[in-house]
PDB file of N, CA and C in Angstrom:
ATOM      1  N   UNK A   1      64.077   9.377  87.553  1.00  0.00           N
ATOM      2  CA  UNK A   1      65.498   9.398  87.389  1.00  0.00           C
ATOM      3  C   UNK A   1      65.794   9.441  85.900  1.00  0.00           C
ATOM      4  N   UNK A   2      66.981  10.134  85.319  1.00  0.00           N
ATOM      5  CA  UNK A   2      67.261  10.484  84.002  1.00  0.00           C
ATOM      6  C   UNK A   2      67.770   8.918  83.977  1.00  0.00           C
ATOM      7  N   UNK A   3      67.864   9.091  82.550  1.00  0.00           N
ATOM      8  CA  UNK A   3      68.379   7.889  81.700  1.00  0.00           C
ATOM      9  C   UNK A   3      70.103   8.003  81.656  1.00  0.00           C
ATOM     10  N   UNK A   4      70.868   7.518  81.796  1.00  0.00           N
ATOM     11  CA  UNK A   4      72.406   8.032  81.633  1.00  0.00           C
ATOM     12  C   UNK A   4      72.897   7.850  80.190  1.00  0.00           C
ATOM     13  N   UNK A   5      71.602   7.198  79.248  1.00  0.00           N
ATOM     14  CA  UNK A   5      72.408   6.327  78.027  1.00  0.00           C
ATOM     15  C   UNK A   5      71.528   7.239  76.937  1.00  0.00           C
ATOM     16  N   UNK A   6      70.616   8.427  77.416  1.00  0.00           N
ATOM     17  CA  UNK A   6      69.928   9.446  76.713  1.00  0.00           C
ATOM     18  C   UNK A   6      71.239  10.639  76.016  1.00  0.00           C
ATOM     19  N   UNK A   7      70.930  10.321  74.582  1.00  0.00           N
ATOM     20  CA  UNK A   7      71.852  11.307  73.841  1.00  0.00           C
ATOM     21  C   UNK A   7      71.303  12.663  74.207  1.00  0.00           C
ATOM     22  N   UNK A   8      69.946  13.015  74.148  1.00  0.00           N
ATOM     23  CA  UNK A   8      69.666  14.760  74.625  1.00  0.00           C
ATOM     24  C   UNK A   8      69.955  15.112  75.962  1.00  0.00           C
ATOM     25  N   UNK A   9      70.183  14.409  77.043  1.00  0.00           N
ATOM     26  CA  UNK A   9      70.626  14.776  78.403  1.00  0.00           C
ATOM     27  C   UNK A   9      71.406  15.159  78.311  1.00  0.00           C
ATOM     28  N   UNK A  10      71.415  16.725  79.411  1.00  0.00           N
ATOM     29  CA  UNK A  10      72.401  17.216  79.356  1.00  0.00           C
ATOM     30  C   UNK A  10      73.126  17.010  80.757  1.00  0.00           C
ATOM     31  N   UNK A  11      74.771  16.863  80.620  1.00  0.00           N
ATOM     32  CA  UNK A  11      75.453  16.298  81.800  1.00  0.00           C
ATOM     33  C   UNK A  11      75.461  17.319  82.576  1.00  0.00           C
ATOM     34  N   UNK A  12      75.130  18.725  82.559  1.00  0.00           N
ATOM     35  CA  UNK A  12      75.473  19.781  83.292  1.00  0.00           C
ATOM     36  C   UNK A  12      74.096  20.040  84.059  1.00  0.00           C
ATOM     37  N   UNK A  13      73.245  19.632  83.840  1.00  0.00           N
ATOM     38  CA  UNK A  13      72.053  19.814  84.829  1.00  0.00           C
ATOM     39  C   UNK A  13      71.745  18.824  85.787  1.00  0.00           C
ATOM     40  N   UNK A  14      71.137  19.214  87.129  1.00  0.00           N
ATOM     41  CA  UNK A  14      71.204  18.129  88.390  1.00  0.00           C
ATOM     42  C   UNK A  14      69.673  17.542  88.065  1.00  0.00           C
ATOM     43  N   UNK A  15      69.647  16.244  88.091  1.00  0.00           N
ATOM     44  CA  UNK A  15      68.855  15.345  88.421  1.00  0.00           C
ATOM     45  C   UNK A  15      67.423  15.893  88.818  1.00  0.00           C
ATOM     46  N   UNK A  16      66.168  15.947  88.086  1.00  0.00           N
ATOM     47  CA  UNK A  16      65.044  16.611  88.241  1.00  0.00           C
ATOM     48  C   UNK A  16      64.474  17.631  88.741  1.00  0.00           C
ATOM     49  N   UNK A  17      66.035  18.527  87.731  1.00  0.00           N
ATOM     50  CA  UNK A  17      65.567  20.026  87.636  1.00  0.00           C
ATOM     51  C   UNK A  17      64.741  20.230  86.169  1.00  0.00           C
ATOM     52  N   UNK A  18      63.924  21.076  86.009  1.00  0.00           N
ATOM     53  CA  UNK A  18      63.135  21.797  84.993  1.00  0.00           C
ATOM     54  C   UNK A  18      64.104  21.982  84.013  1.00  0.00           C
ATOM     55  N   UNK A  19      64.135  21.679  82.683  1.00  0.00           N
ATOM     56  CA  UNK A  19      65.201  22.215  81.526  1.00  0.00           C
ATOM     57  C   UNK A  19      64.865  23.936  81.418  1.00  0.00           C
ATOM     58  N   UNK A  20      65.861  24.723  81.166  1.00  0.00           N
ATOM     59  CA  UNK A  20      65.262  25.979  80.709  1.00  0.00           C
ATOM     60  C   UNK A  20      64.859  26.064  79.282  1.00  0.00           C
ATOM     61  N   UNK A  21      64.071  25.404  78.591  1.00  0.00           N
ATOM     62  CA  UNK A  21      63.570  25.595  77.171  1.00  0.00           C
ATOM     63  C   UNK A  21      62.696  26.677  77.104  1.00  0.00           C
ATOM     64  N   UNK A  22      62.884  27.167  76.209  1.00  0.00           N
ATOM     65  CA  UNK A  22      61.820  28.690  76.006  1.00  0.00           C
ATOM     66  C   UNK A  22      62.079  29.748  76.709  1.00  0.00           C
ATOM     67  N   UNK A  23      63.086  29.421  77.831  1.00  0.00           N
ATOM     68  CA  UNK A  23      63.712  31.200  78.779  1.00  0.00           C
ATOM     69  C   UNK A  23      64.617  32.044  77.697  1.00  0.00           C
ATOM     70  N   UNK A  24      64.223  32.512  77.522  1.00  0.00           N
ATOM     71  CA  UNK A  24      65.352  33.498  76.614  1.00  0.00           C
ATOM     72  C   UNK A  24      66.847  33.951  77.666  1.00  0.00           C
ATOM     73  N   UNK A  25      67.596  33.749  76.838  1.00  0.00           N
ATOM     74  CA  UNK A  25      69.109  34.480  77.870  1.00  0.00           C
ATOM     75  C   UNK A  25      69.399  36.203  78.080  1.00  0.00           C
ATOM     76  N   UNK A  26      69.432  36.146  79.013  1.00  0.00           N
ATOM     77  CA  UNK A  26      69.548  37.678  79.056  1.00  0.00           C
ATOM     78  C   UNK A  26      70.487  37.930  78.603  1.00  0.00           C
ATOM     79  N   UNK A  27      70.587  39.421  77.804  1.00  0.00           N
ATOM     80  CA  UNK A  27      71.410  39.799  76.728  1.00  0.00           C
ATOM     81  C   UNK A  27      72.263  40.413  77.706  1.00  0.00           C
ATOM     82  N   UNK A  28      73.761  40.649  77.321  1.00  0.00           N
ATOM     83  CA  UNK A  28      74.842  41.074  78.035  1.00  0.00           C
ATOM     84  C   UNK A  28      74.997  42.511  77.854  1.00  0.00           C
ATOM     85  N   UNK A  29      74.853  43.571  78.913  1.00  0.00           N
ATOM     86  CA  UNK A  29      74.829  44.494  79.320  1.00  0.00           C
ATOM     87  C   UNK A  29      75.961  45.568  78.511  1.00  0.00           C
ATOM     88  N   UNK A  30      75.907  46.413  77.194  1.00  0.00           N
ATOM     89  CA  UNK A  30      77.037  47.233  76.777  1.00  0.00           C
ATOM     90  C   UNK A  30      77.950  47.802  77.540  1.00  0.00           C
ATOM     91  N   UNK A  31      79.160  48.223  76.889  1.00  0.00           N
ATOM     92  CA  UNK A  31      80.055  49.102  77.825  1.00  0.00           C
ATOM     93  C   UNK A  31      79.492  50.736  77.562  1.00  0.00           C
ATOM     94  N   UNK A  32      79.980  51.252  78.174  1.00  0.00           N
ATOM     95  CA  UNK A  32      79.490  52.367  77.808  1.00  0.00           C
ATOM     96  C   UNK A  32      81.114  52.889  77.065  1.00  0.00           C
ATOM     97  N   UNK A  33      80.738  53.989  76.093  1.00  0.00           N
ATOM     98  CA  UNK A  33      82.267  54.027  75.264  1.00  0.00           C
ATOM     99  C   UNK A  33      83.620  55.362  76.400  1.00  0.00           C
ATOM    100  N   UNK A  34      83.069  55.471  76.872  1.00  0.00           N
ATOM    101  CA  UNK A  34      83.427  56.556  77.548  1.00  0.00           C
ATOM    102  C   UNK A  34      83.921  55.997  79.115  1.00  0.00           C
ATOM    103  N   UNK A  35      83.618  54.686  79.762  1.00  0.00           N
ATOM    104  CA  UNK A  35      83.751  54.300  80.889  1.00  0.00           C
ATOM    105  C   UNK A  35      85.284  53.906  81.797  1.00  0.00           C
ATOM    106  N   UNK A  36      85.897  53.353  80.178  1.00  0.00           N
ATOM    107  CA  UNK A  36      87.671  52.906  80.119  1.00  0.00           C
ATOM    108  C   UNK A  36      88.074  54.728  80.259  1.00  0.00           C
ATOM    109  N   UNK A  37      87.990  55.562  79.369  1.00  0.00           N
ATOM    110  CA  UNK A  37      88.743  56.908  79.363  1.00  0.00           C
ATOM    111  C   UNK A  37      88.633  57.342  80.887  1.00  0.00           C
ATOM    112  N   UNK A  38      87.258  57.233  81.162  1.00  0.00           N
ATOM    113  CA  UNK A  38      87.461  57.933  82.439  1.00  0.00           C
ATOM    114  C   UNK A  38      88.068  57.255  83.905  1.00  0.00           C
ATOM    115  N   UNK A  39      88.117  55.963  84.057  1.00  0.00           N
ATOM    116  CA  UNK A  39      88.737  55.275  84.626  1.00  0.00           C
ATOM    117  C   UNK A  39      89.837  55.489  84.741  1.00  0.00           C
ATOM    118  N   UNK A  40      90.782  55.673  83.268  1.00  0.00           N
ATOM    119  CA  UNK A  40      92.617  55.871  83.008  1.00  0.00           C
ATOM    120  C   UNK A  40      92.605  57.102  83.460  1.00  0.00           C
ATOM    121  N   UNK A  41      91.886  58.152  83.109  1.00  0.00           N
ATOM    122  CA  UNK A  41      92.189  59.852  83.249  1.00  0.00           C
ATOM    123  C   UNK A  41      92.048  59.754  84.815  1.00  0.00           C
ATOM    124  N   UNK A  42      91.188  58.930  85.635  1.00  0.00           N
ATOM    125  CA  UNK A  42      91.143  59.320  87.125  1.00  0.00           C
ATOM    126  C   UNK A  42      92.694  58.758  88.017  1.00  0.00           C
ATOM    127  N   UNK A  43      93.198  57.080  87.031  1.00  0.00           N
ATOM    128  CA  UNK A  43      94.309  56.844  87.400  1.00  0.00           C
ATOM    129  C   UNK A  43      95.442  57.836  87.430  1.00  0.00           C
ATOM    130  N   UNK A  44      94.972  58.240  85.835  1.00  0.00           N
ATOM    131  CA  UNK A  44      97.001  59.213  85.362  1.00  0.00           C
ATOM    132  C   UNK A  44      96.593  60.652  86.422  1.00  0.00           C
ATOM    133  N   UNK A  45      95.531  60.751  86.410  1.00  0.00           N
ATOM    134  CA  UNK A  45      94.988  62.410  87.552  1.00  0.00           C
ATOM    135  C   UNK A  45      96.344  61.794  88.575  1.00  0.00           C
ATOM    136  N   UNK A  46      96.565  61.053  89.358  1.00  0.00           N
ATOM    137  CA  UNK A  46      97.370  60.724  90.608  1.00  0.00           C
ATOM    138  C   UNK A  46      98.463  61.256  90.061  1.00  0.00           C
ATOM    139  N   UNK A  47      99.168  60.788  89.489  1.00  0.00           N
ATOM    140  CA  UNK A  47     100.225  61.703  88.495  1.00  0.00           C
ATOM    141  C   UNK A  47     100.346  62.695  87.873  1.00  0.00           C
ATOM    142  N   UNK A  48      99.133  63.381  87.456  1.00  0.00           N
ATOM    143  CA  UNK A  48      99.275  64.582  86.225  1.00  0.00           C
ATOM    144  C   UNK A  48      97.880  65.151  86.268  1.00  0.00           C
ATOM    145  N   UNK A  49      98.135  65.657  87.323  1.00  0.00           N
ATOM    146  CA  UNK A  49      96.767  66.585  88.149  1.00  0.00           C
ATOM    147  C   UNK A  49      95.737  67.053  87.209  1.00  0.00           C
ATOM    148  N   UNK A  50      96.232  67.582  86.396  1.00  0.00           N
ATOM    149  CA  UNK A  50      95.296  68.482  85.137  1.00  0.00           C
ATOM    150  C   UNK A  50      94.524  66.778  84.916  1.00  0.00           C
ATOM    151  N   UNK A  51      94.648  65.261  85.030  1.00  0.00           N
ATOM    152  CA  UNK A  51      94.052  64.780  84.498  1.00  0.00           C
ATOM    153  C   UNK A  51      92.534  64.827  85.129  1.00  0.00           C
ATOM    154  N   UNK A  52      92.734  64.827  86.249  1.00  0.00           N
ATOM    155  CA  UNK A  52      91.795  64.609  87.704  1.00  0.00           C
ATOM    156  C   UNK A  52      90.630  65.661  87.745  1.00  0.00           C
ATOM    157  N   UNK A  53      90.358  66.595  87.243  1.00  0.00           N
ATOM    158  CA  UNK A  53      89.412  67.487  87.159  1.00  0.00           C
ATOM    159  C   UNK A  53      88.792  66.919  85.567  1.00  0.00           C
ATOM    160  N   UNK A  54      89.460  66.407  84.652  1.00  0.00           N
ATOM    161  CA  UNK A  54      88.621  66.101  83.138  1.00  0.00           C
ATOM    162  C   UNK A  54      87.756  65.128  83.699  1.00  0.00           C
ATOM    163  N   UNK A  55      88.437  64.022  84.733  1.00  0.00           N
ATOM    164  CA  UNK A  55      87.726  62.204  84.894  1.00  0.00           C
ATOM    165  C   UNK A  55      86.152  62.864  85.240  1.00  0.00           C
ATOM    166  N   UNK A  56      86.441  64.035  86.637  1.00  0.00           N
ATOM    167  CA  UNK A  56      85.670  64.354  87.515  1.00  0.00           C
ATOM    168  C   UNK A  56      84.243  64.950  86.766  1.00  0.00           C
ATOM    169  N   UNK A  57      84.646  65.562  85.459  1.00  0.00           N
ATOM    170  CA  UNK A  57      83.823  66.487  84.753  1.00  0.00           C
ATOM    171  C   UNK A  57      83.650  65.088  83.900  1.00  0.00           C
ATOM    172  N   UNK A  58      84.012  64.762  82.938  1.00  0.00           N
ATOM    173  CA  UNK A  58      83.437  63.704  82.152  1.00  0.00           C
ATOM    174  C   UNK A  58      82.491  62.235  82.980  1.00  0.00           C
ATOM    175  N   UNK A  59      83.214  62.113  84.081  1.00  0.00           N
ATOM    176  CA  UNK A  59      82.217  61.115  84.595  1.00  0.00           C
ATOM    177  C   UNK A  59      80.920  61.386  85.195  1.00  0.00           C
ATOM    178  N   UNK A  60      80.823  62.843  85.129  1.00  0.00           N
ATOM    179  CA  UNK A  60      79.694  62.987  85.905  1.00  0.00           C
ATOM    180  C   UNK A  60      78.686  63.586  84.646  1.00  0.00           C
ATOM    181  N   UNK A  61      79.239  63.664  83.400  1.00  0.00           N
ATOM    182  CA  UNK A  61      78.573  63.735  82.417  1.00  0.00           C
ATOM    183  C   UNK A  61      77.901  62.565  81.952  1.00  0.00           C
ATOM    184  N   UNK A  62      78.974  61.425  81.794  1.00  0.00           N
ATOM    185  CA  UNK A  62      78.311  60.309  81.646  1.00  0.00           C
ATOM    186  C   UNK A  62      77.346  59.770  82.168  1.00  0.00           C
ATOM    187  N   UNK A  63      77.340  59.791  83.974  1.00  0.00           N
ATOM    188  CA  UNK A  63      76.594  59.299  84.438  1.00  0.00           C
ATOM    189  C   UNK A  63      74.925  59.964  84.570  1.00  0.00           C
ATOM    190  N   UNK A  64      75.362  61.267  84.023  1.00  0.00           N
ATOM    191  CA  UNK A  64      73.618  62.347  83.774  1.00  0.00           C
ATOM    192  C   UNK A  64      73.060  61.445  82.992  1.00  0.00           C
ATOM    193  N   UNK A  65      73.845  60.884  81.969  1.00  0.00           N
ATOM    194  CA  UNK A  65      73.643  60.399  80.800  1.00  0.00           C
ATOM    195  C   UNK A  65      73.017  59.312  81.160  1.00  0.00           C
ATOM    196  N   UNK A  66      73.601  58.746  81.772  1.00  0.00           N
ATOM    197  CA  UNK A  66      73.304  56.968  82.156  1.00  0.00           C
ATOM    198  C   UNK A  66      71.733  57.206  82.947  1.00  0.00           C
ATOM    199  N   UNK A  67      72.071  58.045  83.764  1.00  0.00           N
ATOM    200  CA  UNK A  67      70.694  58.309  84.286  1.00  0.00           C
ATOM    201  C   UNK A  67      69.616  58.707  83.599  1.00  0.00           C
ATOM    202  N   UNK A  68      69.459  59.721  82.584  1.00  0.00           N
ATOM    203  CA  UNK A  68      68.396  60.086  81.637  1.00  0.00           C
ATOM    204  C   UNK A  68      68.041  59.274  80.666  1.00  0.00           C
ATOM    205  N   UNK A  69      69.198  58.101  80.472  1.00  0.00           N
ATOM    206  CA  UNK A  69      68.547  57.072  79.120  1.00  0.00           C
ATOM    207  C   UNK A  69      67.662  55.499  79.767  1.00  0.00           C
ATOM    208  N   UNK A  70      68.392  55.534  81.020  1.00  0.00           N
ATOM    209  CA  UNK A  70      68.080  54.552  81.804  1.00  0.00           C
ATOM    210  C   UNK A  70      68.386  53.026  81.211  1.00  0.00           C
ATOM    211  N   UNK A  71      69.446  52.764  80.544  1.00  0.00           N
ATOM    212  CA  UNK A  71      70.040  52.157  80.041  1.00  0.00           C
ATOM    213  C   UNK A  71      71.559  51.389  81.254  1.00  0.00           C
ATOM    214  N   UNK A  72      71.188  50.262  81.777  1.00  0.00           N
ATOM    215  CA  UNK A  72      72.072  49.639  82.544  1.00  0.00           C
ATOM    216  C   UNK A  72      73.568  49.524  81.467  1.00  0.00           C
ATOM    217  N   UNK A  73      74.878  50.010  81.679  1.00  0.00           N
ATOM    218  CA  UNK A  73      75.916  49.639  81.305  1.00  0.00           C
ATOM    219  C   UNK A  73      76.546  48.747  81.864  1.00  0.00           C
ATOM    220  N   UNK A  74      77.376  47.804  81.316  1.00  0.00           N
ATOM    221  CA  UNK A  74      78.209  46.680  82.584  1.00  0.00           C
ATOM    222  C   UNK A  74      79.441  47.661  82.875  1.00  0.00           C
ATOM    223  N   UNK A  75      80.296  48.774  82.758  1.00  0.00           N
ATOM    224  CA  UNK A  75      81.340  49.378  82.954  1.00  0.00           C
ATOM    225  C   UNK A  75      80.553  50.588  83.939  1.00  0.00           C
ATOM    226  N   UNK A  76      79.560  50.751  84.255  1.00  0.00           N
ATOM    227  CA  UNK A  76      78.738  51.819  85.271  1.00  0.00           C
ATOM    228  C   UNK A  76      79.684  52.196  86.233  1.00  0.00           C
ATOM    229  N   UNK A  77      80.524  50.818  86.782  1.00  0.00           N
ATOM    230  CA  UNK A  77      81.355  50.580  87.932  1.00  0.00           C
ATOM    231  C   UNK A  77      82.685  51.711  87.634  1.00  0.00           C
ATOM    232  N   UNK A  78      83.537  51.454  86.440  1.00  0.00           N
ATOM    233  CA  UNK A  78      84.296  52.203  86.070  1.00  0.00           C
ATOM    234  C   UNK A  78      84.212  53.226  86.386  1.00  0.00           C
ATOM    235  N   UNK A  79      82.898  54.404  85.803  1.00  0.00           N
ATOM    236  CA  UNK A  79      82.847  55.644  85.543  1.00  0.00           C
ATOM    237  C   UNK A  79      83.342  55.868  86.888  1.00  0.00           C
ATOM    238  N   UNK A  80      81.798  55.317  88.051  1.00  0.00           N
ATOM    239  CA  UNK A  80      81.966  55.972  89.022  1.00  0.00           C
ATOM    240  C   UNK A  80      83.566  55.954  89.765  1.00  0.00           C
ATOM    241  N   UNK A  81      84.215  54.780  90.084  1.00  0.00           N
ATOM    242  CA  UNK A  81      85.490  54.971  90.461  1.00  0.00           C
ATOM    243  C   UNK A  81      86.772  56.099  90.143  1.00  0.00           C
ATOM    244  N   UNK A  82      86.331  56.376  88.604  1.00  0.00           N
ATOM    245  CA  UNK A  82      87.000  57.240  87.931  1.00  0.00           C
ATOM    246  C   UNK A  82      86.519  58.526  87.946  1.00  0.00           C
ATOM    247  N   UNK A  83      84.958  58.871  88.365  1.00  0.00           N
ATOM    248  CA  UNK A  83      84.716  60.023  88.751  1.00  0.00           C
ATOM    249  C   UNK A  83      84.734  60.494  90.376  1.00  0.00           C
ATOM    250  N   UNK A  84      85.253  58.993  91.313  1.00  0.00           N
ATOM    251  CA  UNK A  84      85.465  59.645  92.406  1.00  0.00           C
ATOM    252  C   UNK A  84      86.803  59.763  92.414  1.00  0.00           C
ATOM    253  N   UNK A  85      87.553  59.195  91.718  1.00  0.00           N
ATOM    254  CA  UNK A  85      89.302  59.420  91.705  1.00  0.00           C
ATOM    255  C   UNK A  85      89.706  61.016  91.296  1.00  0.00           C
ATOM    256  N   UNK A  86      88.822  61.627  90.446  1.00  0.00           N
ATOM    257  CA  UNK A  86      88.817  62.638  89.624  1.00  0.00           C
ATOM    258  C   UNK A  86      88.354  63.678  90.641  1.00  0.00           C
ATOM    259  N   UNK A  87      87.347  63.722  91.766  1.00  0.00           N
ATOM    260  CA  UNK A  87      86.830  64.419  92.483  1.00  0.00           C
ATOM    261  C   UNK A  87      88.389  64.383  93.452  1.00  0.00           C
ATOM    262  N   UNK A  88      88.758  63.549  94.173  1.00  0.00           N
ATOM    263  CA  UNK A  88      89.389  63.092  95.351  1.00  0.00           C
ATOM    264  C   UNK A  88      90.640  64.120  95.244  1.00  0.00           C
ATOM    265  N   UNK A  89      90.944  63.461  93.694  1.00  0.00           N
ATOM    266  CA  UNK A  89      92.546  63.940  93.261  1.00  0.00           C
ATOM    267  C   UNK A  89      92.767  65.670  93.254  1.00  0.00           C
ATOM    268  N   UNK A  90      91.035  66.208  92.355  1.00  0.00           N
ATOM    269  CA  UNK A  90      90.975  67.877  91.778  1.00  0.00           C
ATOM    270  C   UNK A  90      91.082  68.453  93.392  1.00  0.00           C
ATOM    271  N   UNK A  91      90.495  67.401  94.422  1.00  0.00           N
ATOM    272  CA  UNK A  91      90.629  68.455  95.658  1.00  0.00           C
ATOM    273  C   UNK A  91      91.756  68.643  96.853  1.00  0.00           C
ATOM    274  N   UNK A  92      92.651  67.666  96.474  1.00  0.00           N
ATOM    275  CA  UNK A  92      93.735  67.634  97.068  1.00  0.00           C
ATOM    276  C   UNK A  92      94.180  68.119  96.658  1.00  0.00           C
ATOM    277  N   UNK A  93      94.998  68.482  95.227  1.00  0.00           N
ATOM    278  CA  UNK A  93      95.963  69.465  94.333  1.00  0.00           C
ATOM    279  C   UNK A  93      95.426  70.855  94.299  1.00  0.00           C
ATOM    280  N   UNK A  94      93.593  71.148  94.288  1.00  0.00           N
ATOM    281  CA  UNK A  94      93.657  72.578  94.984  1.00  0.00           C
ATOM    282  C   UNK A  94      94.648  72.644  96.797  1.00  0.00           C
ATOM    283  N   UNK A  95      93.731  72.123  97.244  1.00  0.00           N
ATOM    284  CA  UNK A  95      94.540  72.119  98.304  1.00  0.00           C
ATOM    285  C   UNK A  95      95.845  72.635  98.911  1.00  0.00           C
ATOM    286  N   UNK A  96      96.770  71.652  98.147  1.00  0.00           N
ATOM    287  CA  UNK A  96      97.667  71.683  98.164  1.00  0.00           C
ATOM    288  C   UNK A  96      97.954  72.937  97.220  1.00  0.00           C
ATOM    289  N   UNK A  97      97.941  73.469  96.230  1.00  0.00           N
ATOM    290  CA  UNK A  97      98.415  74.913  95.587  1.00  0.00           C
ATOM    291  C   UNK A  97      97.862  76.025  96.675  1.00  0.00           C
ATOM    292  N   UNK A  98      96.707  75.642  97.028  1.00  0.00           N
ATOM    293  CA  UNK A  98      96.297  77.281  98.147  1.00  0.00           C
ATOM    294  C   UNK A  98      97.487  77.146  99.241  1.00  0.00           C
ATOM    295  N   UNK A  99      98.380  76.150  99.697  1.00  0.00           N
ATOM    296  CA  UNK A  99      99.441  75.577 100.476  1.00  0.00           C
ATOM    297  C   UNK A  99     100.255  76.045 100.067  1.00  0.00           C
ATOM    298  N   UNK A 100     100.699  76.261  99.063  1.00  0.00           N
ATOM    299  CA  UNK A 100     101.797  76.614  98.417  1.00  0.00           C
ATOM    300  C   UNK A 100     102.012  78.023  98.154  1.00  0.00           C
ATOM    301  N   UNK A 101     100.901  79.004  97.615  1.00  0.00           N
ATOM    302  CA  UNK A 101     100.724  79.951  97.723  1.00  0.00           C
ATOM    303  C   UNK A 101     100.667  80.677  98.871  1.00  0.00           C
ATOM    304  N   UNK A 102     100.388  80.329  99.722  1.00  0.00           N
ATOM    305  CA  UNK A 102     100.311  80.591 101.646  1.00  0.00           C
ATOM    306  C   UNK A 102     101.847  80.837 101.758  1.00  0.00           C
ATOM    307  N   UNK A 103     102.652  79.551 101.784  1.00  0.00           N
ATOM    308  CA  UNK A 103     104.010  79.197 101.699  1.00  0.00           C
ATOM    309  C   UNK A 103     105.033  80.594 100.897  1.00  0.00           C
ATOM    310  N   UNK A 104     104.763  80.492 100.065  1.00  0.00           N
ATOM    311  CA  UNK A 104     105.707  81.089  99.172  1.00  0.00           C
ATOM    312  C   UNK A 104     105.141  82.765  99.622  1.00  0.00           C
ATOM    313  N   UNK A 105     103.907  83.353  99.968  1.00  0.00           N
ATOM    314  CA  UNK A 105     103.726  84.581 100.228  1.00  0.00           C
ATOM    315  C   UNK A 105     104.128  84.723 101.661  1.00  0.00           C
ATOM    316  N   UNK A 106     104.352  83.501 102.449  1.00  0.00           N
ATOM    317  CA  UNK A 106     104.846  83.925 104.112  1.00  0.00           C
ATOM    318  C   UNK A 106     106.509  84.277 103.497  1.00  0.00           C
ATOM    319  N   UNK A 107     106.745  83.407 102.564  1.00  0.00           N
ATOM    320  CA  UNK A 107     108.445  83.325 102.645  1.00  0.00           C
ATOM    321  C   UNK A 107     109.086  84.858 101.798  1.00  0.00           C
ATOM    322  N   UNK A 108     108.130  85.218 100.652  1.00  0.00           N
ATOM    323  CA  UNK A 108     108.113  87.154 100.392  1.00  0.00           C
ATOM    324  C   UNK A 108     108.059  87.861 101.489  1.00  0.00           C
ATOM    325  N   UNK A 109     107.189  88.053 102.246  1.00  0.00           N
ATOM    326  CA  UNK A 109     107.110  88.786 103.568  1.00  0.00           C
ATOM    327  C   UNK A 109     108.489  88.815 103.962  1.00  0.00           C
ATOM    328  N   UNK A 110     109.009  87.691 104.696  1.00  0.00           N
ATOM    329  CA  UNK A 110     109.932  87.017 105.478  1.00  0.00           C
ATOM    330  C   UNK A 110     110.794  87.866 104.650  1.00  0.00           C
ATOM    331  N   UNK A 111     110.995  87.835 103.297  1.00  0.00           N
ATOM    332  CA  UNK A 111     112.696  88.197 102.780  1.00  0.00           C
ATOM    333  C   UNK A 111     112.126  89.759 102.438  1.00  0.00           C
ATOM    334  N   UNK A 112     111.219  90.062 102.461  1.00  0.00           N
ATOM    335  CA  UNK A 112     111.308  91.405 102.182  1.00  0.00           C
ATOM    336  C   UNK A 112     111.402  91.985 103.650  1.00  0.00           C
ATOM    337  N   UNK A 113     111.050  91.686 104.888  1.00  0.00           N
ATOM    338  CA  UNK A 113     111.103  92.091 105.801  1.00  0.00           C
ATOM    339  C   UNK A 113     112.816  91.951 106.917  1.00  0.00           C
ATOM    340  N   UNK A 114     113.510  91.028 106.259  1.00  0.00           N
ATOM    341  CA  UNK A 114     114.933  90.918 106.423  1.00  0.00           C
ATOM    342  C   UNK A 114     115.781  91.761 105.612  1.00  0.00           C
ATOM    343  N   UNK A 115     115.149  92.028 104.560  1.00  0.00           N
ATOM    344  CA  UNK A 115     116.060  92.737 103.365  1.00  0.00           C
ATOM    345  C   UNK A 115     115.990  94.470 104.279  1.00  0.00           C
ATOM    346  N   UNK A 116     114.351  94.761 104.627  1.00  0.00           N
ATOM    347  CA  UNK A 116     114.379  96.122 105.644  1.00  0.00           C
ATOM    348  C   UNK A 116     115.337  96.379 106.190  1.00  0.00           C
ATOM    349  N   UNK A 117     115.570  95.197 106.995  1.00  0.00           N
ATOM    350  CA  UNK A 117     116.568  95.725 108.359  1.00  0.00           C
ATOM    351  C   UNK A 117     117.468  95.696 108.691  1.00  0.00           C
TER     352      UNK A 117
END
């Protein structure tokens, strides 16, 4: 049993556990500099379409990257969210324009074919 009246005891460790002396702390994992941009560009993509194809293309640059250096980032999480926001978003707004174009060439037909007759 510890001593309670020992100045080196530490109050945060339980009762005849091993001290960690000599473990080194594992060092805290970098951001990657690029992980925040692509995150925001996949958000503002929901709004401002042109953003949603950059997230999609830059995050998947990054992550070649991440993969060939083999270097763990703590923001890893970011990219990917922001490069699937970027994928999700570029393919709905095609989508939706081949929709629109469909639309607007039925509705030419339509008035050129009323204007005929």
């Amino acid at each position: 049993m510890s001593n309670p009246y020992d100045p080196n005891a530490n109050p945060y460790q339980a009762p005849g556990s091993p001290l960690p002396y000599g473990q080194p702390y594992q060092a805290v994992a970098p951001e990657h500099p690029q992980g925040t941009t692509i995150m925001v560009l996949g958000i503002v993509g929901l709004f401002v379409s042109i953003c949603a194809p950059i997230a999609w293309f830059m995050g998947s640059k990054a992550l070649k990257e991440i993969r060939a250096s083999g270097i763990h980032y703590s923001n890893e999480q970011q990219i990917v969210i922001g490069r699937v926001l970027g994928m999700v978003i570029t393919i709905i707004a095609l989508v939706a324009l081949v929709f629109f174009i469909v639309f607007f060439i039925i509705i030419a037909i339509t008035a050129v074919t009323q204007a005929g007759s």
